[in-house]
Protein backbone atom coordinates (compact mmCIF):
# COMPACT_ATOMS: atom_id res chain seq x y z
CA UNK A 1 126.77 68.84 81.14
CA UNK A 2 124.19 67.31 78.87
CA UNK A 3 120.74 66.40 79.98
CA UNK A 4 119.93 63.04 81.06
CA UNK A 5 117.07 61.85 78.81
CA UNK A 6 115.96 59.33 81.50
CA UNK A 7 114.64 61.09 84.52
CA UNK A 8 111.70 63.71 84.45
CA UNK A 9 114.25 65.84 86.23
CA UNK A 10 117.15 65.20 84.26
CA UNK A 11 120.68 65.22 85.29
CA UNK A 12 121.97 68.05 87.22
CA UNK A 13 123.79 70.45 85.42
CA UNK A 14 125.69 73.71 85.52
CA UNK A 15 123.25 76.75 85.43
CA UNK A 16 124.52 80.37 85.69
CA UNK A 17 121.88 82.94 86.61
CA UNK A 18 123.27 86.47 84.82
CA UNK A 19 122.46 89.99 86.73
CA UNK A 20 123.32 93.09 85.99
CA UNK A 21 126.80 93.92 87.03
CA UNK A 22 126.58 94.74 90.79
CA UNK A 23 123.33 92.90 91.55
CA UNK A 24 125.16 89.25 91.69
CA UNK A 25 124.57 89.56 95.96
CA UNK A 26 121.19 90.20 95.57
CA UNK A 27 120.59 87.08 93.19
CA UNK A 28 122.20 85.07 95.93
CA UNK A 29 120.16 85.99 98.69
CA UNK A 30 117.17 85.21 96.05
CA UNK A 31 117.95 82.28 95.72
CA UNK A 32 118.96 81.26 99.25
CA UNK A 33 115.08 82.03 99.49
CA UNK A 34 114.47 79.62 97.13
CA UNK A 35 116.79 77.22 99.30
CA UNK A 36 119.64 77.14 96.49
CA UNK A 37 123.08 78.23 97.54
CA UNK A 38 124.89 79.41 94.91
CA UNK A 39 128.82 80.99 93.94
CA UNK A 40 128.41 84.37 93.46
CA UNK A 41 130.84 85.27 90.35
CA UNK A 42 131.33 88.82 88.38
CA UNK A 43 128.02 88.99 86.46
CA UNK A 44 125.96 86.63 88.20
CA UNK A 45 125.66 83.31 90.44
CA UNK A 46 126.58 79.88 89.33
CA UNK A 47 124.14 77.06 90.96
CA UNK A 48 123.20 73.60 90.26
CA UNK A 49 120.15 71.73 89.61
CA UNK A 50 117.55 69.98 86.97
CA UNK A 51 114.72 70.99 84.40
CA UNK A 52 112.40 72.26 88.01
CA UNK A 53 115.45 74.43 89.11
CA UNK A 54 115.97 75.98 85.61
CA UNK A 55 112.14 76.34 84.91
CA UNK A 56 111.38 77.42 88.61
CA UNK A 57 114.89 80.59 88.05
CA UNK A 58 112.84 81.90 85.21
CA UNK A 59 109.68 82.28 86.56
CA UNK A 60 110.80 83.50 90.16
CA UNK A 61 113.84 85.64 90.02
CA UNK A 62 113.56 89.21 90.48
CA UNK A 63 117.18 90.39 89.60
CA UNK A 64 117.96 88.43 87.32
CA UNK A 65 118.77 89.21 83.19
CA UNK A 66 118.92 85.64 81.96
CA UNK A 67 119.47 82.01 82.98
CA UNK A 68 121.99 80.19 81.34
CA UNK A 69 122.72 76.68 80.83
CA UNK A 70 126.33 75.23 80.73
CA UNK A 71 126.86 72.66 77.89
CA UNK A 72 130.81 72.84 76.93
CA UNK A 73 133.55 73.93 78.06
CA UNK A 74 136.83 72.74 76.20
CA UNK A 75 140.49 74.48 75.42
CA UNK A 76 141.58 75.24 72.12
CA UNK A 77 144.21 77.76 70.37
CA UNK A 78 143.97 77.10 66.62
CA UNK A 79 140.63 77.33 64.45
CA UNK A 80 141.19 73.24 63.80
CA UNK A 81 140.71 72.44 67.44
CA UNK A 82 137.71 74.64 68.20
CA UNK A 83 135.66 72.98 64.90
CA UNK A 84 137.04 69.27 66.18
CA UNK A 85 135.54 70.40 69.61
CA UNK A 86 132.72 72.77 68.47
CA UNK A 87 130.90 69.44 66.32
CA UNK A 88 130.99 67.43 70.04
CA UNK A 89 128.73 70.05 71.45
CA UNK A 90 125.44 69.17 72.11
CA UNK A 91 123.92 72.20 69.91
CA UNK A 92 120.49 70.14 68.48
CA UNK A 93 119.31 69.35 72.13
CA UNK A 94 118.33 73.18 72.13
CA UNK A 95 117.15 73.87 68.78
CA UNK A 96 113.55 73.48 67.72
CA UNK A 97 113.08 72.21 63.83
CA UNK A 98 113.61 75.66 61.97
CA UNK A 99 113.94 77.75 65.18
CA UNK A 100 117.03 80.19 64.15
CA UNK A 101 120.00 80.49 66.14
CA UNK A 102 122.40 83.57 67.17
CA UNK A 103 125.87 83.09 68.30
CA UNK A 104 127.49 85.68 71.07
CA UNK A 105 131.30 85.43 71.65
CA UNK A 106 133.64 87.06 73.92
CA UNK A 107 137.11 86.69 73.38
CA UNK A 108 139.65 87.54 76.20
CA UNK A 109 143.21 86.64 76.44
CA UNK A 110 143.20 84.07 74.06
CA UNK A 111 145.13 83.07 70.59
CA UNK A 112 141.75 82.91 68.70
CA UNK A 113 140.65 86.53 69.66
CA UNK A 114 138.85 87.43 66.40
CA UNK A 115 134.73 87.13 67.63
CA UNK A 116 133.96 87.21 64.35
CA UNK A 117 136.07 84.01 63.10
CA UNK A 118 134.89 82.43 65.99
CA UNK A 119 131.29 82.59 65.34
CA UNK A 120 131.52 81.98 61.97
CA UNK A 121 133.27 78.62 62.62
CA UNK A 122 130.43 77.31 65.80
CA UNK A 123 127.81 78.48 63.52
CA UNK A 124 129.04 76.33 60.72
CA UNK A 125 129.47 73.33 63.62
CA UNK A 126 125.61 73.72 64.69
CA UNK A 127 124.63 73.46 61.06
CA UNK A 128 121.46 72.94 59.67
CA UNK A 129 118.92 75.99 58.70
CA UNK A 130 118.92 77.07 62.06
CA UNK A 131 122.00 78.90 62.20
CA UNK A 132 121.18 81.10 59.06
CA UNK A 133 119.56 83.76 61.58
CA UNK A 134 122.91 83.58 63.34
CA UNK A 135 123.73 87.59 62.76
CA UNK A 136 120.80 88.65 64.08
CA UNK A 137 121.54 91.10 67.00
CA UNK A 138 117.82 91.42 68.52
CA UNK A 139 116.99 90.13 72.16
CA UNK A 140 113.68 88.64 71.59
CA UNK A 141 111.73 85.16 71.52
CA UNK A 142 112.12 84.44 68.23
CA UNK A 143 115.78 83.04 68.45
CA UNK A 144 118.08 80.67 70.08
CA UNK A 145 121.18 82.41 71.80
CA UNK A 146 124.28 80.24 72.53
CA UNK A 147 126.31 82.25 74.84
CA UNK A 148 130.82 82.08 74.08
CA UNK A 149 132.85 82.97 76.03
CA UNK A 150 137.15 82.13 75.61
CA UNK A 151 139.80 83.54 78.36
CA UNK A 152 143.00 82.40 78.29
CA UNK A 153 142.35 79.86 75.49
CA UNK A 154 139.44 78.16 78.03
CA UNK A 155 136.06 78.23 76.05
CA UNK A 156 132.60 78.26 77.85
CA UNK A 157 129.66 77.36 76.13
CA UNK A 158 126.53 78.17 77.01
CA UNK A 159 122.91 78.22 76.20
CA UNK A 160 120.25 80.50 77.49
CA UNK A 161 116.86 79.84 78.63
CA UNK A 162 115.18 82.98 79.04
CA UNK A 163 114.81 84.27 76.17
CA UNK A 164 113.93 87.72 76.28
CA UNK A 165 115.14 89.52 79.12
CA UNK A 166 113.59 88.67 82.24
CA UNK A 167 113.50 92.17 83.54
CA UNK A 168 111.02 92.54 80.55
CA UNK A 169 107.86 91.47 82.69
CA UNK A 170 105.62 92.58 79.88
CA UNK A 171 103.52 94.81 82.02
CA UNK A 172 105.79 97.99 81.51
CA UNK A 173 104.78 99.04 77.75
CA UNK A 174 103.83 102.58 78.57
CA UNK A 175 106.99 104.64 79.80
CA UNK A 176 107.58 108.11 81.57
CA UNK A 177 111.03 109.64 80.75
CA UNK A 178 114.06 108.00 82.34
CA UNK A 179 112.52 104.35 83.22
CA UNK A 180 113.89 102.42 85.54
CA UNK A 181 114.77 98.65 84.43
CA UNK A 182 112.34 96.47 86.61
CA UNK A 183 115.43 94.08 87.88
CA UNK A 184 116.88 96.97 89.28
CA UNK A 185 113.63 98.42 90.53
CA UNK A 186 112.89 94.70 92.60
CA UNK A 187 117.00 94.64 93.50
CA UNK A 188 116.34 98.15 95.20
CA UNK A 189 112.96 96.55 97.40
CA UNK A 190 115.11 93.49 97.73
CA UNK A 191 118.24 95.08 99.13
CA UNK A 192 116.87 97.48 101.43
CA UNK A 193 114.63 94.93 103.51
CA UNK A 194 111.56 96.05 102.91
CA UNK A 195 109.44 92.98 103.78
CA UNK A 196 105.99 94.14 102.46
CA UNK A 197 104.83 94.26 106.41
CA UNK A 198 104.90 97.72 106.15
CA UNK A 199 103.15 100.94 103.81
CA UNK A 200 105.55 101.46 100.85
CA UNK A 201 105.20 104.88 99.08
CA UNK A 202 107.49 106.09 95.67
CA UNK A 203 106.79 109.75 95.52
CA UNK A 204 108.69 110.11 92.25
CA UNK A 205 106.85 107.29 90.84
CA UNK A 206 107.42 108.06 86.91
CA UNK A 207 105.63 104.53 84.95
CA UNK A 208 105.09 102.83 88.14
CA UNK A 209 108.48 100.36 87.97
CA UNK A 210 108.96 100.35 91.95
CA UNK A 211 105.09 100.72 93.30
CA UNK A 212 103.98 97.32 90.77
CA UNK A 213 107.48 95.98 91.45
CA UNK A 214 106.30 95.95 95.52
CA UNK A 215 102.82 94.96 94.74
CA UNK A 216 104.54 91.99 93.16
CA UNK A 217 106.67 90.92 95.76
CA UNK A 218 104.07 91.50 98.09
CA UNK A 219 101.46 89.78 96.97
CA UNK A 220 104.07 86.48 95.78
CA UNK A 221 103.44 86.52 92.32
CA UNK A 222 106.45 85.48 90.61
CA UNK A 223 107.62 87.88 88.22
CA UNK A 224 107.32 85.31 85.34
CA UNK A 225 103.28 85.65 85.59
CA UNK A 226 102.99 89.41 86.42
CA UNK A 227 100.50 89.40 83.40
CA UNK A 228 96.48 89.98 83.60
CA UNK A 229 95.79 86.94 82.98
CA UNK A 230 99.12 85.25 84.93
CA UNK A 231 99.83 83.40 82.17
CA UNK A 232 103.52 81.94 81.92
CA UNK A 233 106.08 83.82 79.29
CA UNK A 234 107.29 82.23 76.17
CA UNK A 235 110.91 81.07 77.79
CA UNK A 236 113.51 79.73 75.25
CA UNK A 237 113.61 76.43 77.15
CA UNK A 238 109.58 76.04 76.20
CA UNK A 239 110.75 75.24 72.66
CA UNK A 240 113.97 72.54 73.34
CA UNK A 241 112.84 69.15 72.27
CA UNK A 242 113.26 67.82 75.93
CA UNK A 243 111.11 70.44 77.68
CA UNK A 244 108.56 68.79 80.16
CA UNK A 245 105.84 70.75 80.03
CA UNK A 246 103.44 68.74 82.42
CA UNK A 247 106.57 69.82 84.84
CA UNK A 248 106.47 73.37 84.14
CA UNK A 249 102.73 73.36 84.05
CA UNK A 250 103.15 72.42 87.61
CA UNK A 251 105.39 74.92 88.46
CA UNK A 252 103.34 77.46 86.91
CA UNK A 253 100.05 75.87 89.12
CA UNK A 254 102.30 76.26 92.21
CA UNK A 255 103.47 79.74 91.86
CA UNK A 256 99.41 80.86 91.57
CA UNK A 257 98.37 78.91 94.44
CA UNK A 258 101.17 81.21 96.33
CA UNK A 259 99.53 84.43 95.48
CA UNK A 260 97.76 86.83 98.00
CA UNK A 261 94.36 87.73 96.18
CA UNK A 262 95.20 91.56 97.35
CA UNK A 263 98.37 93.38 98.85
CA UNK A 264 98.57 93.37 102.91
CA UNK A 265 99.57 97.00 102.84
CA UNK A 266 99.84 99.84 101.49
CA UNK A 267 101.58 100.93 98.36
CA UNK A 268 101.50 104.19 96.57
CA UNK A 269 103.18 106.18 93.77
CA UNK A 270 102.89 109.49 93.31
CA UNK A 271 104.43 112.38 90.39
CA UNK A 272 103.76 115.25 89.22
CA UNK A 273 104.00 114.73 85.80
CA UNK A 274 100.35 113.89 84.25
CA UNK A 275 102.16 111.77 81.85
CA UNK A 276 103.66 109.48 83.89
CA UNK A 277 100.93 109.35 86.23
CA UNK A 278 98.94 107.70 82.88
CA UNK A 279 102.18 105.56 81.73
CA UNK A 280 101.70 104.14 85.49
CA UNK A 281 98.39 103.32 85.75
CA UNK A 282 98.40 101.83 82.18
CA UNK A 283 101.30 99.70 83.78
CA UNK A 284 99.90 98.69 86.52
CA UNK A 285 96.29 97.09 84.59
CA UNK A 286 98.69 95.42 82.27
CA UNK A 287 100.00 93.48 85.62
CA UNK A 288 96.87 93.16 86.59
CA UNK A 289 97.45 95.33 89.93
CA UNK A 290 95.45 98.19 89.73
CA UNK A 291 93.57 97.55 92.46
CA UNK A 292 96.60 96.88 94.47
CA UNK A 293 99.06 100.16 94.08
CA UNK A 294 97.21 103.68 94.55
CA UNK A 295 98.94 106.26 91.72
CA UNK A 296 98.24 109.75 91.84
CA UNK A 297 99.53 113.31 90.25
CA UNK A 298 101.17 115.16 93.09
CA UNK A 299 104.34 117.08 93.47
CA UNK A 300 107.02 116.20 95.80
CA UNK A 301 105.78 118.87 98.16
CA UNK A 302 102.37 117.67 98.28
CA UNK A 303 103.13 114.05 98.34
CA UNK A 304 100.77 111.72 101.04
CA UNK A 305 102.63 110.18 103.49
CA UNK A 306 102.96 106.20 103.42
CA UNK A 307 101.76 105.84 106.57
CA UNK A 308 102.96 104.52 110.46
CA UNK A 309 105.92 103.03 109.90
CA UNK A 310 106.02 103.45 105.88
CA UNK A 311 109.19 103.30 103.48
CA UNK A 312 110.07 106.10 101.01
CA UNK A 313 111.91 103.95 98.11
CA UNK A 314 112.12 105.64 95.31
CA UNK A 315 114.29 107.22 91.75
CA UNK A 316 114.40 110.65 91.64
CA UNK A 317 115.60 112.59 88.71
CA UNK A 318 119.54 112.21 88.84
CA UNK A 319 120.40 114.79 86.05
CA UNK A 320 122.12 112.64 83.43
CA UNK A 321 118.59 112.40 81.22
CA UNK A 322 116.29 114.64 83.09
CA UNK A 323 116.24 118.12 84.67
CA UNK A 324 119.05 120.78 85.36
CA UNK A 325 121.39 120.51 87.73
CA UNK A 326 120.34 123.87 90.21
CA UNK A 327 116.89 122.49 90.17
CA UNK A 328 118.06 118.74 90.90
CA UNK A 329 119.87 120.25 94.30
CA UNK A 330 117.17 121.90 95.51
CA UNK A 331 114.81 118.65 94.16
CA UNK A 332 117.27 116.17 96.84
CA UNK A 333 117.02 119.09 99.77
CA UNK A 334 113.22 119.06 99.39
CA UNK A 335 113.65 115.43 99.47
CA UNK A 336 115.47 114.95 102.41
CA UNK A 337 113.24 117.70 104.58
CA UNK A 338 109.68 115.93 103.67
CA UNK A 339 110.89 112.56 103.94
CA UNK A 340 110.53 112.32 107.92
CA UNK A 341 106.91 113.58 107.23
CA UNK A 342 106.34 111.39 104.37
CA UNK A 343 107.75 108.01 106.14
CA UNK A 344 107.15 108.43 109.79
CA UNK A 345 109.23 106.00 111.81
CA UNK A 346 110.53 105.05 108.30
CA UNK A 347 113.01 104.59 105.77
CA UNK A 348 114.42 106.40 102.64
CA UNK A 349 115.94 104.29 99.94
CA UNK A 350 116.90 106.04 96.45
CA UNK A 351 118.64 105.61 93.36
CA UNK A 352 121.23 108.09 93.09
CA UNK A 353 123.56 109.31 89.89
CA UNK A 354 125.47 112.19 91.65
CA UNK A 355 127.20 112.18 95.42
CA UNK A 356 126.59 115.88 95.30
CA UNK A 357 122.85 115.30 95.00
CA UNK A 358 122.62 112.58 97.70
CA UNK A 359 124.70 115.12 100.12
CA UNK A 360 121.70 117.49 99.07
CA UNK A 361 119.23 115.37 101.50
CA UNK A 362 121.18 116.46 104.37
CA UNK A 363 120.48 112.37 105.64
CA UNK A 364 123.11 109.59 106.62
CA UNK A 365 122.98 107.06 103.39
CA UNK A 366 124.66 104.30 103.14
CA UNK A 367 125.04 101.80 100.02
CA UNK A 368 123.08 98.88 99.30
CA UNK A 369 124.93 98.19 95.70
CA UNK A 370 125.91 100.23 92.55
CA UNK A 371 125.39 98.93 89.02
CA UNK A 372 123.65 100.72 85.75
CA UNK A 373 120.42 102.21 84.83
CA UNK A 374 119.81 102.70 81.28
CA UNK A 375 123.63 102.93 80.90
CA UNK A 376 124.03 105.19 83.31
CA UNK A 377 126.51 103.99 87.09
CA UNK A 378 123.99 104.27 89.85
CA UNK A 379 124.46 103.62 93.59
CA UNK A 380 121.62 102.15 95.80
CA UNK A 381 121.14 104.33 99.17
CA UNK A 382 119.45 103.58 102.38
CA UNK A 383 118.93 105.63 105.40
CA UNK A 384 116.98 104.21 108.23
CA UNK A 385 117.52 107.71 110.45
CA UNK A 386 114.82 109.83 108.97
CA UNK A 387 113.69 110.72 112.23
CA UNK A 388 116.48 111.69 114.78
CA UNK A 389 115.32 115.22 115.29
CA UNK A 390 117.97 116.74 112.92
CA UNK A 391 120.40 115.42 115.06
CA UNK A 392 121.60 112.66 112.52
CA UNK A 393 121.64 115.02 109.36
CA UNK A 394 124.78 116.37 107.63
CA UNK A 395 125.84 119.49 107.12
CA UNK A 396 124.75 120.18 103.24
């Protein structure tokens, strides 16, 4: 699973693109985009492919946490055979000179179950002055993370390329209460369709995640460049000693000369909080997209409509953070009377908490996907029957 040192591209290897648990499907059809079929596994998608693949997963994917590389995988059920195995692993293709190194382990099901032990003994196989920042348990640039996993005495070894997070775009420094992670603010777009042909409007907008999240997507800049300036992130694999980076400087070129210089329609956000109103619009300069999403301080009540045609996609308040419970019901039944006014001919897709909330809309939802927010089990909803004259609503 090593790289070939030979070929610009290198050899094709093993790459595993994690998501947040529930969002694996969505990856997939991501990447079927990109024309890369994948197997969609519990916590992400397995694919194969070279250095262009791996650079072109981090700068592209919207739903994706990381991108991980496989470079072991070996059985062993005593501490001798995982250091006689653990000093075969290719550990120094993926460490910079003096770059330190952190070590995650899972242990399932296996006779060497202690995580602890086990890191203690790859950490002493890497070697060198890397691995003294080992302990470390921060997620950002600075670091190296190998990725362990053992089940049923099988190890995996893995290395990741991302770095930080990807859902950590960099624009999103200001926040409202409650923000939603920006994977699972694109997963929502990308699972309900929405195809950027048509007005987009987020009436509970809080710092802008879903309005610059559709401004993104819709005018193709990958999420890897939604900076002012589109300049590329600092991935891990920018600091291995075989990273090409004429190759990725292409792949960065390519990705610009795909951007729309504006959006093709319209996008809006709206709350009512003044706050988040000024967390947005912060947001959105930071991404460069002011000029692209129109933010404004309105109540639900008083909310403009997106237009002919226009989606309603949005995360209201779902009570486990924000709000009281009496005023979330009657929040959801507001919702579901103005959203026929608000999305004419339209859609309603929300982020929901609570089944006795979403039966507060009095609309027929169904699910796109369920995963977590902030720690919290959330369930994407879609109904495209906002305007049915009543007929289509449930009793509340």
């Amino acid at each position: 699973m090593t790289l070939a040192g030979g070929s610009r591209e290198g050899e094709a290897r093993s790459i595993f693109v994690v998501t947040a648990p529930g969002l694996e499907r969505v990856a997939a059809r991501e990447l079927l985009d990109l024309g890369i079929s994948g197997e969609v596994q519990a916590g992400g998608v397995e694919v194969r492919g070279g250095r262009s693949t791996l650079y072109d997963l981090n700068l592209r994917l919207r739903s994706a946490s990381r991108v991980l590389v496989r470079i072991a995988e070996f059985r062993a059920r005593t501490f001798f055979e995982l250091e006689r195995h653990g000093a075969r692993v290719p550990w120094k293709e993926y460490i910079a000179p003096g770059r330190p190194v952190r070590v995650r382990v899972t242990s399932r099901k296996s006779k060497l179950y202690h995580e602890g032990a086990i890191e203690e003994r790859l950490l002493r196989a890497i070697g060198s002055e890397a691995a003294q920042g080992g302990a470390e348990e921060t997620e950002g640039e600075a670091e190296q993370l190998f990725v362990v996993r053992t089940f049923y005495d099988r190890f995996l070894i893995s290395v990741d390329s991302s770095g930080a997070l990807l859902h950590r775009r960099g624009y999103r420094q200001a926040l409202a209460r409650a923000p939603l992670r920006e994977s699972v603010g694109a997963a929502l777009l990308l699972a309900s369709g929405w195809d950027a042909r048509e007005p987009l409007l987020d009436p509970f907008c809080g710092s802008g995640t879903i309005p610059i999240e559709a401004a993104l997507i819709a005018r193709r800049i990958a999420p890897g460049l939604a900076s002012r300036d589109r300049s590329a992130r600092n991935y891990a694999f920018r600091s291995w000693p075989e990273f090409d980076a004429d190759l990725f400087d292409e792949l960065v070129a390519r990705c610009r000369e795909e951007e729309l210089p504006t959006t093709p329609v319209r996008i809006a956000g709206s709350d009512r909080d003044a706050g988040a109103v000024a967390a947005a619009l912060a947001n959105a300069g930071r991404a460069g997209l002011e000029n692209d999403v129109e933010i404004t301080q309105r109540p639900l009540s008083a909310a403009s409509p997106a237009g002919d045609g226009g989606w309603i996609v949005t995360n209201p308040p779902y009570g486990a953070r924000v709000g009281k419970t009496r005023a979330l019901r009657d929040l959801y039944a507001a919702l579901g009377k103005v959203a026929p006014r608000l999305a004419p001919s339209g859609r309603l897709v929300l982020l929901s908490a609570h089944r006795v909330l979403e039966a507060q809309t009095g609309l027929p939802l169904h699910e796109l996907f369920s995963t977590r927010n902030g720690g919290i089990p959330v369930r994407a909803l879609m109904s495209d029957c906002l305007n049915d004259g009543g007929g289509s609503r449930r009793d509340g």
